[in-house]
Protein backbone atom coordinates (compact mmCIF):
# COMPACT_ATOMS: atom_id res chain seq x y z
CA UNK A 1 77.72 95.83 78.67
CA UNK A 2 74.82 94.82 76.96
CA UNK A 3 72.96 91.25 77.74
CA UNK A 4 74.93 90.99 80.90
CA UNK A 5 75.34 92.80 84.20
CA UNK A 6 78.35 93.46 85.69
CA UNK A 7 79.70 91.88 88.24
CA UNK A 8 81.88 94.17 90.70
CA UNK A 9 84.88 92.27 92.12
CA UNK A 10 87.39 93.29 94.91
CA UNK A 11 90.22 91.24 95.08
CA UNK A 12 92.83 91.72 98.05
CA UNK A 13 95.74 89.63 97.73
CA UNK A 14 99.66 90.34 98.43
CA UNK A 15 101.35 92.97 96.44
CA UNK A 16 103.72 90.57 94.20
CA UNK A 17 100.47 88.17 93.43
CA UNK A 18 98.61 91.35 91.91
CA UNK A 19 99.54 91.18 88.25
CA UNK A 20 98.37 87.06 88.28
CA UNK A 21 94.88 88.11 89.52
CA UNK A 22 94.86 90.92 87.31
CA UNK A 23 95.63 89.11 84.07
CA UNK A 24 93.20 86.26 84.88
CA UNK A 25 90.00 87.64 85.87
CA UNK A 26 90.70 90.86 83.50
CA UNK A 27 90.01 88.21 80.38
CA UNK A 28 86.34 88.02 81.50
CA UNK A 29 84.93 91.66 80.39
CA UNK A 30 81.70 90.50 82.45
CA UNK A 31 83.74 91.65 85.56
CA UNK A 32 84.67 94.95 86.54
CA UNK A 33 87.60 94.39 89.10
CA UNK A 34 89.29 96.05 92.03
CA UNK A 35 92.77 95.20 92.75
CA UNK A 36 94.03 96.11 96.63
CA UNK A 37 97.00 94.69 98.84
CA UNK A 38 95.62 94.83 102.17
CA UNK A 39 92.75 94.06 104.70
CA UNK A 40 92.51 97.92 105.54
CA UNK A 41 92.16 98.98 101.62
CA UNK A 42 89.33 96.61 101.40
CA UNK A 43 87.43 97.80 104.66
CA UNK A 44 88.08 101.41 102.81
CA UNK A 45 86.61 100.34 99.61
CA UNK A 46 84.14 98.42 101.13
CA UNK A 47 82.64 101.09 103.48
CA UNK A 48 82.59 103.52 100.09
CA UNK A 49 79.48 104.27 99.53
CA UNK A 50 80.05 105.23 95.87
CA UNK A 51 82.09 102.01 95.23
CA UNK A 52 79.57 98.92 94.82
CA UNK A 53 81.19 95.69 95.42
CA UNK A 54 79.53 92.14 94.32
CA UNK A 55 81.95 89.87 95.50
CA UNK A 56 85.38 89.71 97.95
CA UNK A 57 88.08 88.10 96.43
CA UNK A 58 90.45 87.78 99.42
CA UNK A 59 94.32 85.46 99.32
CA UNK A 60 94.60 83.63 102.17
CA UNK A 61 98.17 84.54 102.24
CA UNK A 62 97.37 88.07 102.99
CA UNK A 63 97.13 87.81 106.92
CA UNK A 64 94.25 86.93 109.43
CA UNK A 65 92.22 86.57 106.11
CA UNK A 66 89.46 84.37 108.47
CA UNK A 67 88.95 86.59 111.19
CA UNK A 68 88.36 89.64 108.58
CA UNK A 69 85.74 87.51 106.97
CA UNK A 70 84.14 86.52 109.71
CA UNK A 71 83.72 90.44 110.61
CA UNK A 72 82.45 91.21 106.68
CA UNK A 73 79.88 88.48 106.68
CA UNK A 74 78.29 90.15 109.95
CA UNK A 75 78.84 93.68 108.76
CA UNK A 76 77.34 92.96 104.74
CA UNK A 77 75.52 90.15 104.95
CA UNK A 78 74.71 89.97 101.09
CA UNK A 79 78.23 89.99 99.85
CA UNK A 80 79.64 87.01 97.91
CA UNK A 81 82.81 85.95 99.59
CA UNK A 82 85.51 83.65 98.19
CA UNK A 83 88.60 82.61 99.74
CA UNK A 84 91.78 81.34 97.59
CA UNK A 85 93.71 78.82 99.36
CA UNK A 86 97.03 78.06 96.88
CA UNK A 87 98.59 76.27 99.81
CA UNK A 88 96.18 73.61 99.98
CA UNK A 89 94.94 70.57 97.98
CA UNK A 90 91.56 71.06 100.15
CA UNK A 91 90.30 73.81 102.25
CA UNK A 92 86.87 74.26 103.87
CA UNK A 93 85.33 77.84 103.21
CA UNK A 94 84.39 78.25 107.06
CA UNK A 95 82.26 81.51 106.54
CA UNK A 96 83.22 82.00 102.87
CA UNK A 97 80.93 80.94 100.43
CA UNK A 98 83.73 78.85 98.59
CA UNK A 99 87.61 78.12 98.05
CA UNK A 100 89.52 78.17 95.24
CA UNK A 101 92.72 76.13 96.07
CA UNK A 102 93.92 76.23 92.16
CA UNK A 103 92.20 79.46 91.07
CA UNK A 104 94.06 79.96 87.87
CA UNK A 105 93.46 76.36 86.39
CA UNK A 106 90.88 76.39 83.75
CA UNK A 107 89.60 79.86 85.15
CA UNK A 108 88.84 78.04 87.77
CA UNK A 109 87.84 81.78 90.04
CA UNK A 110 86.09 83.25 87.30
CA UNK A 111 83.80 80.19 86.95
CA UNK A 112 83.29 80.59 91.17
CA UNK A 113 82.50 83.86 90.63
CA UNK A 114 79.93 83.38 87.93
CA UNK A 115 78.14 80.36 89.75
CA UNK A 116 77.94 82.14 92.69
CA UNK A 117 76.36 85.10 91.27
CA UNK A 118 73.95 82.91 89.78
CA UNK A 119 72.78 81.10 92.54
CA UNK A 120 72.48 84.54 94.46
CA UNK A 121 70.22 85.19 91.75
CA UNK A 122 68.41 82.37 91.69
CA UNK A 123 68.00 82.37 95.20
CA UNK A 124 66.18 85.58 95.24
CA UNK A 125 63.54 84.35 92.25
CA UNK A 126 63.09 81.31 94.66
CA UNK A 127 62.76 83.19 97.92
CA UNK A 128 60.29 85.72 96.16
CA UNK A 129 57.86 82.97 96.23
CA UNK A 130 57.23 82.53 100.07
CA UNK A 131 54.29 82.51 101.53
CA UNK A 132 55.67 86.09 103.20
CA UNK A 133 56.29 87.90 100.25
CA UNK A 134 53.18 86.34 98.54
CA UNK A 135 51.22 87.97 101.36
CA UNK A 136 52.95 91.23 101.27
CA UNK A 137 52.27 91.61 97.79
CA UNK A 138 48.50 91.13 98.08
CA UNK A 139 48.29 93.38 100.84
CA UNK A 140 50.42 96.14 98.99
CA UNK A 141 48.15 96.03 95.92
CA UNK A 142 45.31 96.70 98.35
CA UNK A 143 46.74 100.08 100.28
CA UNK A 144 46.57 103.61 99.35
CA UNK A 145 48.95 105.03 97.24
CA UNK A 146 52.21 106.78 98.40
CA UNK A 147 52.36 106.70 102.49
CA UNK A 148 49.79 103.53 102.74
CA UNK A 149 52.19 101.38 100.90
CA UNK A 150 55.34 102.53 102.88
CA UNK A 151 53.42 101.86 106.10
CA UNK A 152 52.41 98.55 104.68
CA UNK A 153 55.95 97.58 104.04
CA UNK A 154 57.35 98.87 107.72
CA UNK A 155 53.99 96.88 109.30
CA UNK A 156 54.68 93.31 106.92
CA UNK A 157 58.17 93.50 108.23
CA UNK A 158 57.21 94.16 111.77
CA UNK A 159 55.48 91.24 111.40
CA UNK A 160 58.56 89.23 110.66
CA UNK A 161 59.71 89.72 113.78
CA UNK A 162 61.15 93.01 114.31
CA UNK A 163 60.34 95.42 117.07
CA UNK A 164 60.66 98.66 115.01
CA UNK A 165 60.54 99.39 111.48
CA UNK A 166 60.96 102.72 109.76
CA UNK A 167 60.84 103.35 105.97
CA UNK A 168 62.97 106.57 104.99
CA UNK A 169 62.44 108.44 102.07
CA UNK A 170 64.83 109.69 99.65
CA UNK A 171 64.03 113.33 99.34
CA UNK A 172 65.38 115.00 95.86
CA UNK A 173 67.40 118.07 97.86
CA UNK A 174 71.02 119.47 97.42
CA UNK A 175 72.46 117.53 99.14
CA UNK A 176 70.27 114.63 99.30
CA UNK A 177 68.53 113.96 102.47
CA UNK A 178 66.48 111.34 104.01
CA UNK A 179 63.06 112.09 105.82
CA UNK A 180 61.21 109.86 108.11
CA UNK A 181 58.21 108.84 105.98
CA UNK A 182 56.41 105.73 107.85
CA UNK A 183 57.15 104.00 110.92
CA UNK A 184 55.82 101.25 113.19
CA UNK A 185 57.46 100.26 116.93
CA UNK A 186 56.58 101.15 120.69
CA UNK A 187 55.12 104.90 121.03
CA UNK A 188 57.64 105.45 123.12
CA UNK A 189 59.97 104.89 120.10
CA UNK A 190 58.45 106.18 117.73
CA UNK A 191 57.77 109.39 119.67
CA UNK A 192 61.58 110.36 119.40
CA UNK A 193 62.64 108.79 116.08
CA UNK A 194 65.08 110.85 114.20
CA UNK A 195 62.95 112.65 111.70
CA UNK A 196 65.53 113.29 108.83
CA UNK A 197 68.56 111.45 108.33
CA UNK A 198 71.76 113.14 106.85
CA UNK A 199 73.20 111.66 103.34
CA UNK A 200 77.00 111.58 104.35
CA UNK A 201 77.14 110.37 107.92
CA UNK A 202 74.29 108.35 108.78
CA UNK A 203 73.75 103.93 108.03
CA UNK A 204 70.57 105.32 106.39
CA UNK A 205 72.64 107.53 103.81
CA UNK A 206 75.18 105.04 102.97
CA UNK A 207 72.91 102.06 102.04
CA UNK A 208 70.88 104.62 99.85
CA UNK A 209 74.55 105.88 98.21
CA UNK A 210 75.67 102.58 98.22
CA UNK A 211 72.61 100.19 96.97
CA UNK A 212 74.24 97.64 99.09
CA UNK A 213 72.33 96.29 102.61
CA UNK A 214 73.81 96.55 106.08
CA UNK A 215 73.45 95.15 109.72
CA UNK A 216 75.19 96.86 112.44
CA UNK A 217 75.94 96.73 116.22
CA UNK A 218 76.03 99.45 118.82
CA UNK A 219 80.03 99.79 117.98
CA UNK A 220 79.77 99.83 114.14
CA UNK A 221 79.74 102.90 112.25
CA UNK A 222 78.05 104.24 109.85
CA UNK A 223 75.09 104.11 112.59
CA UNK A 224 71.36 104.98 113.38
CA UNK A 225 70.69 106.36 116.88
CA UNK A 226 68.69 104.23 118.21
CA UNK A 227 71.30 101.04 117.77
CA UNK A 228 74.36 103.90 118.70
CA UNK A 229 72.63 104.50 121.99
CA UNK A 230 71.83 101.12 123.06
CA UNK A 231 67.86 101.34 122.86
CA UNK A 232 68.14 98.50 120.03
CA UNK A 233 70.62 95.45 120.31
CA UNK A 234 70.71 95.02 116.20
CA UNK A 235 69.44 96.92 113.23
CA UNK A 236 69.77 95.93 109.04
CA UNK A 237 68.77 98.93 106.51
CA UNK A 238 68.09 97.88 103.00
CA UNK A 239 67.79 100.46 100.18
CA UNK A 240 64.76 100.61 98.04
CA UNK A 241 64.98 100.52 94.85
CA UNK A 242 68.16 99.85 92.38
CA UNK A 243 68.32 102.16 89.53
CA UNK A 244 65.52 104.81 90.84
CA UNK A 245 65.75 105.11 94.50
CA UNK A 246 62.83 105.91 96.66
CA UNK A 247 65.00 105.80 100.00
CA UNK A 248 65.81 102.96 101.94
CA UNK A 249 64.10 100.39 105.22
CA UNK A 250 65.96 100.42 108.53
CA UNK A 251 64.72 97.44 111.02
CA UNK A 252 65.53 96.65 114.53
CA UNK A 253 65.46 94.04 117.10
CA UNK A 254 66.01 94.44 120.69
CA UNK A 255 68.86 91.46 121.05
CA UNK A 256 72.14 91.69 119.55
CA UNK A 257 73.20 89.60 116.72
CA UNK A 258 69.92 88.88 115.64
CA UNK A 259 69.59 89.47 112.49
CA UNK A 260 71.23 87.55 110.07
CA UNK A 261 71.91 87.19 106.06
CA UNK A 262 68.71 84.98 105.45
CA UNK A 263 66.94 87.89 107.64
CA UNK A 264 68.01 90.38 105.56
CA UNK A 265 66.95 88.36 102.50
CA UNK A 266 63.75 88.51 103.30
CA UNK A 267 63.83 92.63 103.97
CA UNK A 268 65.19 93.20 100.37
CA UNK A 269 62.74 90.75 99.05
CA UNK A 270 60.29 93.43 100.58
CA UNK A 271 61.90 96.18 99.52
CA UNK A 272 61.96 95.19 96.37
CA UNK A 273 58.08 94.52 96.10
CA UNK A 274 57.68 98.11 97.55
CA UNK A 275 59.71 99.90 94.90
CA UNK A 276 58.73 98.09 92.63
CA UNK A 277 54.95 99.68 93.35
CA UNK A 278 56.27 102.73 93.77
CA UNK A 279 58.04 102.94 90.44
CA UNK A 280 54.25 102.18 89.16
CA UNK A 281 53.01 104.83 90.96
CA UNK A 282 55.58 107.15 89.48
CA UNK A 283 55.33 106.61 86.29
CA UNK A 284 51.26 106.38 86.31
């Protein structure tokens, strides 16, 4: 729609609640919602990597509503989260972003929805300003075209902390298919990293489908090797680019758990800066 962007909304909630939810936020032609009745729909939908979600709309009726969100904050640490609580006058989000306890008063969950996506938004503009990025950005101007400023992104984020860093690149095949483009870690690392990734099965492929960042665990899958195996305790990938996609940044740390949303902030802030130079370079 024109002057706005979408907003992609997956609301689970129990089956006879459905039509409510679907009469209230349908009103708002902003969002483009996705009605499902249990936990195991949304994981489905969720994991699609042709189905982009914005923000989880989950009842708190439906079942163990906090220890699924618990798992989806870890799993997709950029999605917007909101709980509805009908059966209280109060509820704390715990590791939702926010409750709605009266979510059809005054639109009261389509206004939560907007705000949030707003402050996401504004949170990005703000965070693009760190003395990180600012420094990434100056040093990106400066390398060579093509390779130098993919191994300038992998080397800036190596230097946030990360003990290997590998920027894959989306190559234009039938099917698509990722090759290993630039890389930085321990030689012994880097000697055996995969060199091409397949689109279907692989974390790699499904952020770059998807558009939508990832951390995983040795147990979760879609998965890269090197977390699969054990050699790395935590990895994120983070696709680069939004509309024109040059491929996608996979980073990992030796402990698990250790990456978090505010982490993976900062890799999409990078990201971002990098396709945005190679879009330049593209169209040059």
């Amino acid at each position: 729609m024109a002057g706005k962007l979408q907003i992609y909304v997956l609301a689970a909630v129990q089956l006879e609640a459905v039509p409510r939810f679907r009469d209230n936020l349908s009103q708002d032609p902003q969002l483009k919602l996705t009605l499902v009745s249990s936990e195991a729909e949304s994981r489905e939908i969720l994991a699609d990597p042709q189905k982009r979600t914005d923000v989880f709309i989950v009842d708190n009726r439906l079942g163990n509503v906090y220890d699924l969100i618990k798992e989806l904050r870890q799993t997709y640490p950029r999605l917007l989260i909101l709980m509805v609580d009908e059966e209280a006058d109060f509820s704390m989000p715990g590791q939702a972003d926010e409750v709605s306890v009266d979510p059809f008063q005054e639109n009261d969950l389509i206004r939560r929805i907007k705000r949030l996506t707003e402050e996401r938004q504004l949170e990005t503009l703000r965070a693009d300003a760190l003395p990180p990025v600012r420094t990434f950005a100056k040093s990106l101007r400066r390398a060579s075209p093509g390779q130098g400023k993919q191994q300038a992104a992998v080397e800036a984020i190596k230097e946030l902390g990360y003990d290997y860093v590998a920027f894959y690149s989306l190559m234009p095949t039938t099917p698509p298919e990722l090759t290993l483009a630039a890389q930085v870690g321990p030689d012994a690392v880097t000697a055996i990293a995969p060199q091409k990734q397949h689109h279907q099965d692989s974390l790699t492929g499904w952020v770059s489908q998807n558009g939508q960042s990832r951390i995983v665990g040795a147990d979760d899958e879609p998965n890269h090797p090197f977390v699969k195996r054990g050699r790395f305790g935590s990895g994120a990938c983070v696709p680069v680019g939004t509309n024109l996609r040059f491929g996608v940044i996979f980073a990992c740390r030796e402990q698990p758990n250790a990456i978090t949303q505010p982490n993976v902030l900062m890799l999409e802030l990078v990201s971002a800066q990098l396709a945005s130079a190679l879009a330049k370079e593209a169209h040059s």
